[in-house]
N, C-alpha and C. Protein backbone atom coordinates (compact mmCIF):
# COMPACT_ATOMS: atom_id res chain seq x y z
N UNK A 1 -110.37 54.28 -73.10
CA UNK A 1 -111.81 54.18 -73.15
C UNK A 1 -112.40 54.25 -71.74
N UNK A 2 -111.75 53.24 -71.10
CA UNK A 2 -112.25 53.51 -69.60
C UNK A 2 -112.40 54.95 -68.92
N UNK A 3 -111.16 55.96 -69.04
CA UNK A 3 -111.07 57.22 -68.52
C UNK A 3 -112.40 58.34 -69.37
N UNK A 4 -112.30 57.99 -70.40
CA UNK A 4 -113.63 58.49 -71.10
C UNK A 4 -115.26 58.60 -70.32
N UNK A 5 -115.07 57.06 -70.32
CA UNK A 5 -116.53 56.45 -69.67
C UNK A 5 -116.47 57.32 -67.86
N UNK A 6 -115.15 57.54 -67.57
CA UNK A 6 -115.06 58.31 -65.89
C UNK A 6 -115.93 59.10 -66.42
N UNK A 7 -115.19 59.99 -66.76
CA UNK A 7 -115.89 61.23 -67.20
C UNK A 7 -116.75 61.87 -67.81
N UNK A 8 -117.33 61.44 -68.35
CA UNK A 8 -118.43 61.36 -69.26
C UNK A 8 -119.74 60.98 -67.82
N UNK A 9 -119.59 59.40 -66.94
CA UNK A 9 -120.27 59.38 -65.85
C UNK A 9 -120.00 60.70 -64.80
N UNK A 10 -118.85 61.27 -64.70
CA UNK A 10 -119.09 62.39 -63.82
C UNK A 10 -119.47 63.52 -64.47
N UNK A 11 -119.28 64.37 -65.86
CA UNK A 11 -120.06 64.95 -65.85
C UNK A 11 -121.98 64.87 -65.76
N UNK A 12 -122.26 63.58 -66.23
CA UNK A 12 -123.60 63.58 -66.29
C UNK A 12 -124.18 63.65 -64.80
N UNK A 13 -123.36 63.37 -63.93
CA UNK A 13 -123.69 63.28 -62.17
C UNK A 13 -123.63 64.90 -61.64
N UNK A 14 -122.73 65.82 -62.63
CA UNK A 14 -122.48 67.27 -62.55
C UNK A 14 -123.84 67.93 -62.73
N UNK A 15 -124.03 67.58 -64.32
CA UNK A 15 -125.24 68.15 -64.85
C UNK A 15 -126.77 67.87 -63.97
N UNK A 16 -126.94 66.53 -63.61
CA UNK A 16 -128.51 66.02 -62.43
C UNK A 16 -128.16 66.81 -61.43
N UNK A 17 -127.13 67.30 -61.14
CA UNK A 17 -127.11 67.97 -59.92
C UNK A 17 -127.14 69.54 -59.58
N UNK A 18 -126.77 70.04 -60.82
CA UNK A 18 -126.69 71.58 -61.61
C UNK A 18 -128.59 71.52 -61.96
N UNK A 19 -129.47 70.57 -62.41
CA UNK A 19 -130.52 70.75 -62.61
C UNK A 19 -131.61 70.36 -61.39
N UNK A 20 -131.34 69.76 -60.29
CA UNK A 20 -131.62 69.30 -58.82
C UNK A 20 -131.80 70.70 -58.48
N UNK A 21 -130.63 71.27 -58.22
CA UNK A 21 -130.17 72.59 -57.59
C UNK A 21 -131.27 73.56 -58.11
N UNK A 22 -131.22 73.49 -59.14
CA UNK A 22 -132.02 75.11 -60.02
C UNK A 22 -133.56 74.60 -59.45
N UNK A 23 -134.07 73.62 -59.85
CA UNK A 23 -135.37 73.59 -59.19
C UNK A 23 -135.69 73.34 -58.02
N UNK A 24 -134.59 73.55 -56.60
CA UNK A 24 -134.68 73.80 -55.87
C UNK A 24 -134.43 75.45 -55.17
N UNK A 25 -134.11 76.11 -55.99
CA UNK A 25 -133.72 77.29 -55.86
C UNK A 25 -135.48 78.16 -56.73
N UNK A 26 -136.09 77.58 -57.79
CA UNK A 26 -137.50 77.71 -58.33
C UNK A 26 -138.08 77.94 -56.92
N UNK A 27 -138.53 77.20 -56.59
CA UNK A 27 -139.11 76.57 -55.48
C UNK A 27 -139.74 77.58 -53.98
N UNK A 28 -138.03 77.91 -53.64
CA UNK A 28 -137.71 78.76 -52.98
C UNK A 28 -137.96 80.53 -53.21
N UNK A 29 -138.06 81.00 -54.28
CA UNK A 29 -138.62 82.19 -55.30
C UNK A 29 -139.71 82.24 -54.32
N UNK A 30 -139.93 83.41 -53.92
CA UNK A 30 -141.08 84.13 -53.43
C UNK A 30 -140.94 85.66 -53.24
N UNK A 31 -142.10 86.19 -54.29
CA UNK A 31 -141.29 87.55 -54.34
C UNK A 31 -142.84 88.56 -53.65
N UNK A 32 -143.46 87.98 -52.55
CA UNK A 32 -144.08 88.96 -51.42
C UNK A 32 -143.23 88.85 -50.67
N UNK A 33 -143.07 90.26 -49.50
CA UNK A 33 -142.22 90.18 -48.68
C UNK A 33 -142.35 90.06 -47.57
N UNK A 34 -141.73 89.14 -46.45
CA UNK A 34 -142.01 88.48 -45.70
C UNK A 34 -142.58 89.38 -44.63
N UNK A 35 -143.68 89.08 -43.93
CA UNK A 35 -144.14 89.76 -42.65
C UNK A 35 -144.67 88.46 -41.38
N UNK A 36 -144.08 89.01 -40.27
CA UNK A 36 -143.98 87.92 -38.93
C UNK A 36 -145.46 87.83 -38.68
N UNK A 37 -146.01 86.65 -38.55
CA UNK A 37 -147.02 86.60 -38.30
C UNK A 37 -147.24 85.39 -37.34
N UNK A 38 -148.16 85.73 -36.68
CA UNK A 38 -148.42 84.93 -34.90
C UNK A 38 -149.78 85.65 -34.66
N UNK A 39 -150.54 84.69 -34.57
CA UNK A 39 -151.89 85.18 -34.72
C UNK A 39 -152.99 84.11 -33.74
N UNK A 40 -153.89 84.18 -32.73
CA UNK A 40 -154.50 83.20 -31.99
C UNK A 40 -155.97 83.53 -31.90
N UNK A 41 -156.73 83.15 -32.69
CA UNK A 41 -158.25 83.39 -32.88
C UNK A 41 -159.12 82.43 -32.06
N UNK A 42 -160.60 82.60 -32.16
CA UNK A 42 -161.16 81.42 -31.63
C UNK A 42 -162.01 81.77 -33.01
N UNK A 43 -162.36 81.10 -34.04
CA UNK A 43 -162.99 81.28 -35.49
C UNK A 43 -164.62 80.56 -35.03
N UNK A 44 -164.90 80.06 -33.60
CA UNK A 44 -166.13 79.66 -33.38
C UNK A 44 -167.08 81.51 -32.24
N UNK A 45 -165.84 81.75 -32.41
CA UNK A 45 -166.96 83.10 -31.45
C UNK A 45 -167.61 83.88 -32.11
N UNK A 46 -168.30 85.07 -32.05
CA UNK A 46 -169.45 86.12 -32.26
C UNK A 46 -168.47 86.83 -33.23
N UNK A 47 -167.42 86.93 -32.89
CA UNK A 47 -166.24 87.82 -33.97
C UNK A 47 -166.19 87.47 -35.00
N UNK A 48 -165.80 86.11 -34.94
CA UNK A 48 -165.89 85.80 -36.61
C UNK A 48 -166.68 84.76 -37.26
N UNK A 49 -167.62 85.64 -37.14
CA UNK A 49 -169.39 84.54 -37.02
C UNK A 49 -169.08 84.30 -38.77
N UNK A 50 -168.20 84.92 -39.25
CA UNK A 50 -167.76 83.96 -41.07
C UNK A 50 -167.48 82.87 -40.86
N UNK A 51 -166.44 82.10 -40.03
CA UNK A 51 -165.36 81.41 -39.31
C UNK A 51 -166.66 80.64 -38.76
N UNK A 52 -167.88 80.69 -39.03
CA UNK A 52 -168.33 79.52 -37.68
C UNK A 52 -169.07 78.42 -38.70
N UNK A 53 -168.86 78.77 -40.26
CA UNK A 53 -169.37 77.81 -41.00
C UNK A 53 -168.32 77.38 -41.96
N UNK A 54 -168.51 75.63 -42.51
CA UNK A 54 -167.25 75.52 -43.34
C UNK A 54 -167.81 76.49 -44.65
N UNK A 55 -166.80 76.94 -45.53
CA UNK A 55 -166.73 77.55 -46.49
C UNK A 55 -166.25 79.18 -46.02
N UNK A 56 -166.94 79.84 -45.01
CA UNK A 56 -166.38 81.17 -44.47
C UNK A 56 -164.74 81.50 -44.51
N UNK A 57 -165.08 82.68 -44.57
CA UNK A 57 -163.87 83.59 -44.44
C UNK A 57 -163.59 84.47 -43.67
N UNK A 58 -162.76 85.26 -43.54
CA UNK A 58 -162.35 86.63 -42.58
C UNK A 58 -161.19 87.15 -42.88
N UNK A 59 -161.18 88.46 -42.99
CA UNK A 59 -159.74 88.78 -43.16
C UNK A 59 -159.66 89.41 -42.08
N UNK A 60 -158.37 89.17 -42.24
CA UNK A 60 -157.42 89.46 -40.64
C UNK A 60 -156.20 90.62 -40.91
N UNK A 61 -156.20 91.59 -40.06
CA UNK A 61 -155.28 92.29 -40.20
C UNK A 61 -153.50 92.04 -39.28
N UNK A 62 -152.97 92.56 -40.32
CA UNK A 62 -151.30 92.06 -40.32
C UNK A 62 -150.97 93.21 -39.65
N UNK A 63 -149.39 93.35 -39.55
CA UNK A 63 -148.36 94.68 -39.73
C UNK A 63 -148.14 94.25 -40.82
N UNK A 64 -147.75 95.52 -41.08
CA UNK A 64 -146.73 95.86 -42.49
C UNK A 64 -145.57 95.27 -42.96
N UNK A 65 -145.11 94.71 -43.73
CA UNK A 65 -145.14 94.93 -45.59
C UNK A 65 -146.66 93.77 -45.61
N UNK A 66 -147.46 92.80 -45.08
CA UNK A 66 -148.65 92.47 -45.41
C UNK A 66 -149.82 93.07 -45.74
N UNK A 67 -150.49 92.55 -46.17
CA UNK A 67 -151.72 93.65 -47.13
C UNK A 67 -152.53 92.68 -46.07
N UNK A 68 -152.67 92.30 -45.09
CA UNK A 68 -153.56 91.13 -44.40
C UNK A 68 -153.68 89.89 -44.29
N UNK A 69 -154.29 88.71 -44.22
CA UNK A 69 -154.53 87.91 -44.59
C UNK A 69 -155.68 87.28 -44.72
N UNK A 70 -156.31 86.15 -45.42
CA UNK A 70 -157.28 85.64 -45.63
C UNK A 70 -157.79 84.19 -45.14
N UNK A 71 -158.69 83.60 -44.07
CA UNK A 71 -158.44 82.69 -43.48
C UNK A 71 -159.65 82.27 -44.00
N UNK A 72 -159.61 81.00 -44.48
CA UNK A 72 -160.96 80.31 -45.15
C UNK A 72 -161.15 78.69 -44.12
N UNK A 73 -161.86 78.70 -44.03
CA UNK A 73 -162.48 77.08 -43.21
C UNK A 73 -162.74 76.35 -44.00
N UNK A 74 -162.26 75.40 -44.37
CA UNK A 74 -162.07 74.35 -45.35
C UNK A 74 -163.17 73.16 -44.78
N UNK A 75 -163.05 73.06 -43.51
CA UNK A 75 -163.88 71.77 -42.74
C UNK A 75 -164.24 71.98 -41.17
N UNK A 76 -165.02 70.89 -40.86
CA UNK A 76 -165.08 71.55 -39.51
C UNK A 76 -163.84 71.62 -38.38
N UNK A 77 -162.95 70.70 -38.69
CA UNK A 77 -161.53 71.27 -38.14
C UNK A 77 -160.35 71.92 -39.07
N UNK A 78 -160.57 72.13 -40.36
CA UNK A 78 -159.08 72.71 -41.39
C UNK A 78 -159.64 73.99 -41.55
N UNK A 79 -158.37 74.75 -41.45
CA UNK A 79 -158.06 76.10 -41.90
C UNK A 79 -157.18 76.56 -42.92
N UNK A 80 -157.38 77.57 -43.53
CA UNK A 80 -155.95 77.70 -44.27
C UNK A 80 -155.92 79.41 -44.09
N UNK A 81 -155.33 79.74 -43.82
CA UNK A 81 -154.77 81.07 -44.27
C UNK A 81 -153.28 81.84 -45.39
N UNK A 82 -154.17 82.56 -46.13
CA UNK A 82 -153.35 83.46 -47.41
C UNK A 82 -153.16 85.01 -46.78
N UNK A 83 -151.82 85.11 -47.27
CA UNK A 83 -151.23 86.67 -47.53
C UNK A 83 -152.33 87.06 -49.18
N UNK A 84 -152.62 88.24 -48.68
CA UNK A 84 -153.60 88.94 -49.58
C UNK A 84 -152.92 89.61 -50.52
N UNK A 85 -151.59 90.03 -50.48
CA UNK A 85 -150.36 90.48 -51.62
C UNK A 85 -150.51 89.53 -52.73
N UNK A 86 -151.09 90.07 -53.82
CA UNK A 86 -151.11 88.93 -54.84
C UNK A 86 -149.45 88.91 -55.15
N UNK A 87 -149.04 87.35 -55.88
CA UNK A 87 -147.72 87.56 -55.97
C UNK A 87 -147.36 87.54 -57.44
N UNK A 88 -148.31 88.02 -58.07
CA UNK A 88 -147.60 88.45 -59.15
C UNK A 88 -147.21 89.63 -59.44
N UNK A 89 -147.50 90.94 -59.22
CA UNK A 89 -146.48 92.15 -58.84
C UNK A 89 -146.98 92.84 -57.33
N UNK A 90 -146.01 92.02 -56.52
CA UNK A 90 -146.27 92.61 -54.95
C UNK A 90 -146.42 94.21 -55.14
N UNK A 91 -145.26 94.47 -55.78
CA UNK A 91 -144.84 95.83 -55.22
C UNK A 91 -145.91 96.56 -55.94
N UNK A 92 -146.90 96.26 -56.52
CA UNK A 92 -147.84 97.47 -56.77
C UNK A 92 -148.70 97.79 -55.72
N UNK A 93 -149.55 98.71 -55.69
CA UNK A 93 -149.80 99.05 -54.79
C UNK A 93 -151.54 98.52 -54.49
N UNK A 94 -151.91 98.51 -56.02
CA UNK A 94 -153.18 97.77 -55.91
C UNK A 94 -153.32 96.04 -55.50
N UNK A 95 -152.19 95.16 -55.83
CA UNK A 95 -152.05 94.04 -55.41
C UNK A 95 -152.52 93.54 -54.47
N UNK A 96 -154.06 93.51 -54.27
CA UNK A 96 -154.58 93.01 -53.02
C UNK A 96 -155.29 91.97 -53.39
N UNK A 97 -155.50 91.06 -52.92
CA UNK A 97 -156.34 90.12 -52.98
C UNK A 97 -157.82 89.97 -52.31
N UNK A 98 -158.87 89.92 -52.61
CA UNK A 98 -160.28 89.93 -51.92
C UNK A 98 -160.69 88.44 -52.28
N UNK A 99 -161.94 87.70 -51.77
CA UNK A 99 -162.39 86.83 -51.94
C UNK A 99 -163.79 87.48 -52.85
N UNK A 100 -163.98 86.55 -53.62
CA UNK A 100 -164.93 86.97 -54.55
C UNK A 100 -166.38 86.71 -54.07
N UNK A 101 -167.73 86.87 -54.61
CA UNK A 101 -168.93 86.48 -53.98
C UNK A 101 -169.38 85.14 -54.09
N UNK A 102 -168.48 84.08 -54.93
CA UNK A 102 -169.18 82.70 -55.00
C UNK A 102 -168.26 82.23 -53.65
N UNK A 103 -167.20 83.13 -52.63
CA UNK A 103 -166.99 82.65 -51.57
C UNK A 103 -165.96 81.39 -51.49
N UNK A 104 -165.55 80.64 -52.77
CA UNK A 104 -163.95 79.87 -52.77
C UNK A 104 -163.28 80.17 -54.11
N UNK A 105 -163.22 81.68 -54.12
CA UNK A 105 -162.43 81.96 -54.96
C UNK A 105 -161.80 83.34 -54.71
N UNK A 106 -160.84 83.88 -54.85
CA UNK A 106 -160.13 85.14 -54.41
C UNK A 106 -159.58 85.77 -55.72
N UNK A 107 -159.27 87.10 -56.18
CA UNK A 107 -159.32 87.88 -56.90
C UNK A 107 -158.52 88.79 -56.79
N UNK A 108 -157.39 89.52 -57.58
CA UNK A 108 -156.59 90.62 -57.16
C UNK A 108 -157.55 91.42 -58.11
N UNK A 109 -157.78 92.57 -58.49
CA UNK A 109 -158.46 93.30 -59.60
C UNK A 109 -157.81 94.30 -60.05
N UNK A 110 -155.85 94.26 -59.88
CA UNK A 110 -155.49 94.82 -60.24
C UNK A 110 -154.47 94.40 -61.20
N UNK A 111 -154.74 93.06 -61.27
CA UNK A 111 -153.82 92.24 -62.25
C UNK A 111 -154.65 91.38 -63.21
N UNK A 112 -155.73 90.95 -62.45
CA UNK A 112 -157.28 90.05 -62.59
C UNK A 112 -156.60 88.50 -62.22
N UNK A 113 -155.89 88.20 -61.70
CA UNK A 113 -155.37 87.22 -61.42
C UNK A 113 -156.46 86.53 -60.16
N UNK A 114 -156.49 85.29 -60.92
CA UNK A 114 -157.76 84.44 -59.59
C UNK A 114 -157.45 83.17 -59.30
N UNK A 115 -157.61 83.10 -57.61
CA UNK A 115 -156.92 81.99 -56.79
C UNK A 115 -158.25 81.02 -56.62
N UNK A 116 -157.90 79.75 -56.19
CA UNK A 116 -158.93 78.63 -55.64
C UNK A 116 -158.41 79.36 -53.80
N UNK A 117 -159.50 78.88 -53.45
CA UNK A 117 -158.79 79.29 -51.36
C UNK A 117 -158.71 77.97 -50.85
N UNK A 118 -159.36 77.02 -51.51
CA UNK A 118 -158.66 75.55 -51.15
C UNK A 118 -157.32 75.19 -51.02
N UNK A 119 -156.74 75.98 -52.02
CA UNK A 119 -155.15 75.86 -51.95
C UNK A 119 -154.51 76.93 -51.99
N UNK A 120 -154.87 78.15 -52.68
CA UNK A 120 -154.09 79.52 -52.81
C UNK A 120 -153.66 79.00 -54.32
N UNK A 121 -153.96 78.48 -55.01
CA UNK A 121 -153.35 78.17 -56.29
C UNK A 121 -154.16 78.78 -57.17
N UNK A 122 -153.10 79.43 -58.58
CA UNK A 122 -154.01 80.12 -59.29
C UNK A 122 -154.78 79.74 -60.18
N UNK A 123 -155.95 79.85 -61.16
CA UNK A 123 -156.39 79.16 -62.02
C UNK A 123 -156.71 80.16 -63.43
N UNK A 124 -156.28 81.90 -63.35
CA UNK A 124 -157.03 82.22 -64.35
C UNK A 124 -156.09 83.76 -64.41
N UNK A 125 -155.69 84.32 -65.02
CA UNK A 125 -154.95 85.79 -65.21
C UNK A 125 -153.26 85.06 -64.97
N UNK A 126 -152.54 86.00 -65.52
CA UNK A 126 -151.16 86.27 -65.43
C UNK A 126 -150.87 85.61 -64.43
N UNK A 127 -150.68 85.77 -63.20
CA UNK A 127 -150.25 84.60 -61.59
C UNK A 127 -149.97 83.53 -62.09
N UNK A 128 -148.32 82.77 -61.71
CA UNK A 128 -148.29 81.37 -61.83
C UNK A 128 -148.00 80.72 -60.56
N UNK A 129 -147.55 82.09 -59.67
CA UNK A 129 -147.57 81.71 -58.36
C UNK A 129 -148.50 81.34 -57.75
N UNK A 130 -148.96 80.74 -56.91
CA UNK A 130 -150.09 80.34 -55.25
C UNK A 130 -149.90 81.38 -54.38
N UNK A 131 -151.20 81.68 -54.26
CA UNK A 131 -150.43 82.86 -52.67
C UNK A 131 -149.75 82.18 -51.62
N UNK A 132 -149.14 83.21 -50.66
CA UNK A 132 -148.66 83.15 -50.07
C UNK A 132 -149.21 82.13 -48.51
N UNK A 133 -149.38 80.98 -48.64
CA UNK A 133 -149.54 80.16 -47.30
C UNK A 133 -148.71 80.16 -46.03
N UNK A 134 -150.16 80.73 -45.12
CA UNK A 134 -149.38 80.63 -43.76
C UNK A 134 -149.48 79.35 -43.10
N UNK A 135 -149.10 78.84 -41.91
CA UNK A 135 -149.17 77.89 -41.30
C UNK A 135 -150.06 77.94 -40.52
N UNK A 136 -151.26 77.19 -40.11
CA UNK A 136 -152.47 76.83 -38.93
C UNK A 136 -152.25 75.75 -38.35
N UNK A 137 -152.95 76.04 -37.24
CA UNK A 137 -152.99 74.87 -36.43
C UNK A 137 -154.56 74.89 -35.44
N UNK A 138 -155.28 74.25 -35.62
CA UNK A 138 -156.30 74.32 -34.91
C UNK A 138 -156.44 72.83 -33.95
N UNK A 139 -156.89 73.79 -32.36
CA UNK A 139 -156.94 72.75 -31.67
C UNK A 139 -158.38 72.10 -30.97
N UNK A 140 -159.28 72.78 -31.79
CA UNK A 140 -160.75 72.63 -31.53
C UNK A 140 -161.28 73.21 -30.87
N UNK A 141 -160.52 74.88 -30.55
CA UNK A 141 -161.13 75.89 -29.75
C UNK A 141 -160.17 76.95 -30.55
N UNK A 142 -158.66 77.08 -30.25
CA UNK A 142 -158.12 78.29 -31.09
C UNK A 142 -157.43 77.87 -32.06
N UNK A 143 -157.31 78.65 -33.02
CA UNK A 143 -156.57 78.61 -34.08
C UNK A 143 -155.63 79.32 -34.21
N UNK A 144 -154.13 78.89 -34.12
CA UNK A 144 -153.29 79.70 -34.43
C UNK A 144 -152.71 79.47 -35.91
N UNK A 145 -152.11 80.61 -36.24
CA UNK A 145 -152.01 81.50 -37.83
C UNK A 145 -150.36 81.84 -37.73
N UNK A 146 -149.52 81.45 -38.18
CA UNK A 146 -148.03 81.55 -38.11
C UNK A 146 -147.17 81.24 -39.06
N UNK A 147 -146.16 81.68 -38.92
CA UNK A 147 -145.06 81.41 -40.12
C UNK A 147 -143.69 81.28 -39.32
């Protein structure tokens, strides 16, 4: 009975760990493809007079495999910036993402898939993914945009 109860406790320690694993491997799934990005703005100058109020936007141009990105001002110091590759079929060619006219919401129109820009999370079409979040850092003059 005892050797039973082993085993029976190690498989169940097998299985939490076989299911740990898989939704850490979920997680990790990202199927836009990666583009280097290093980016240093000042979002208060004449350039990106979008960037000089909270709620604004700007898109910013990438290199390639990126379709751009999308940098929204959340507050008077938070930023966030999105890869514009919607990620529910990168590889099409229409897969772009725009921000829509009520201005916190983004739109592919080739899937109809629609993001919040508060988070990049989706709320409406096929997409179960979030776009693609880059990393910011604002220091109360530039903003850098990186991954």
């Amino acid at each position: 009975m005892k050797g039973k109860t082993q085993i029976l406790i190690l498989l169940t320690g097998v299985l939490l760990v076989q299911i740990a694993g898989g939704c850490k491997k979920d997680k990790k799934y990202d199927p836009v493809p990666y583009a280097y990005v290093n980016i240093f703005i000042d979002p208060n100058s004449t350039l990106y007079q979008n960037l000089n109020v909270i709620g604004g936007y700007e898109y910013l141009y990438v290199d390639p495999p990126s379709r751009g990105i999308i940098v929204y001002r959340i507050s008077e110091s938070e930023f966030v910036a999105f890869e514009r590759t919607c990620p529910y079929d990168p590889a099409a060619a229409c897969a772009r993402v725009q921000v829509e006219s009520s201005g916190i919401t983004a739109i592919d129109s080739c899937c109809m898939s629609r993001y919040i820009l508060l988070d990049g999370s989706p709320f409406s079409g096929p997409a179960t993914l979030s776009l693609k979040q880059y990393q910011t850092y604002y220091n109360g003059n530039l903003l850098h945009i990186f991954n």
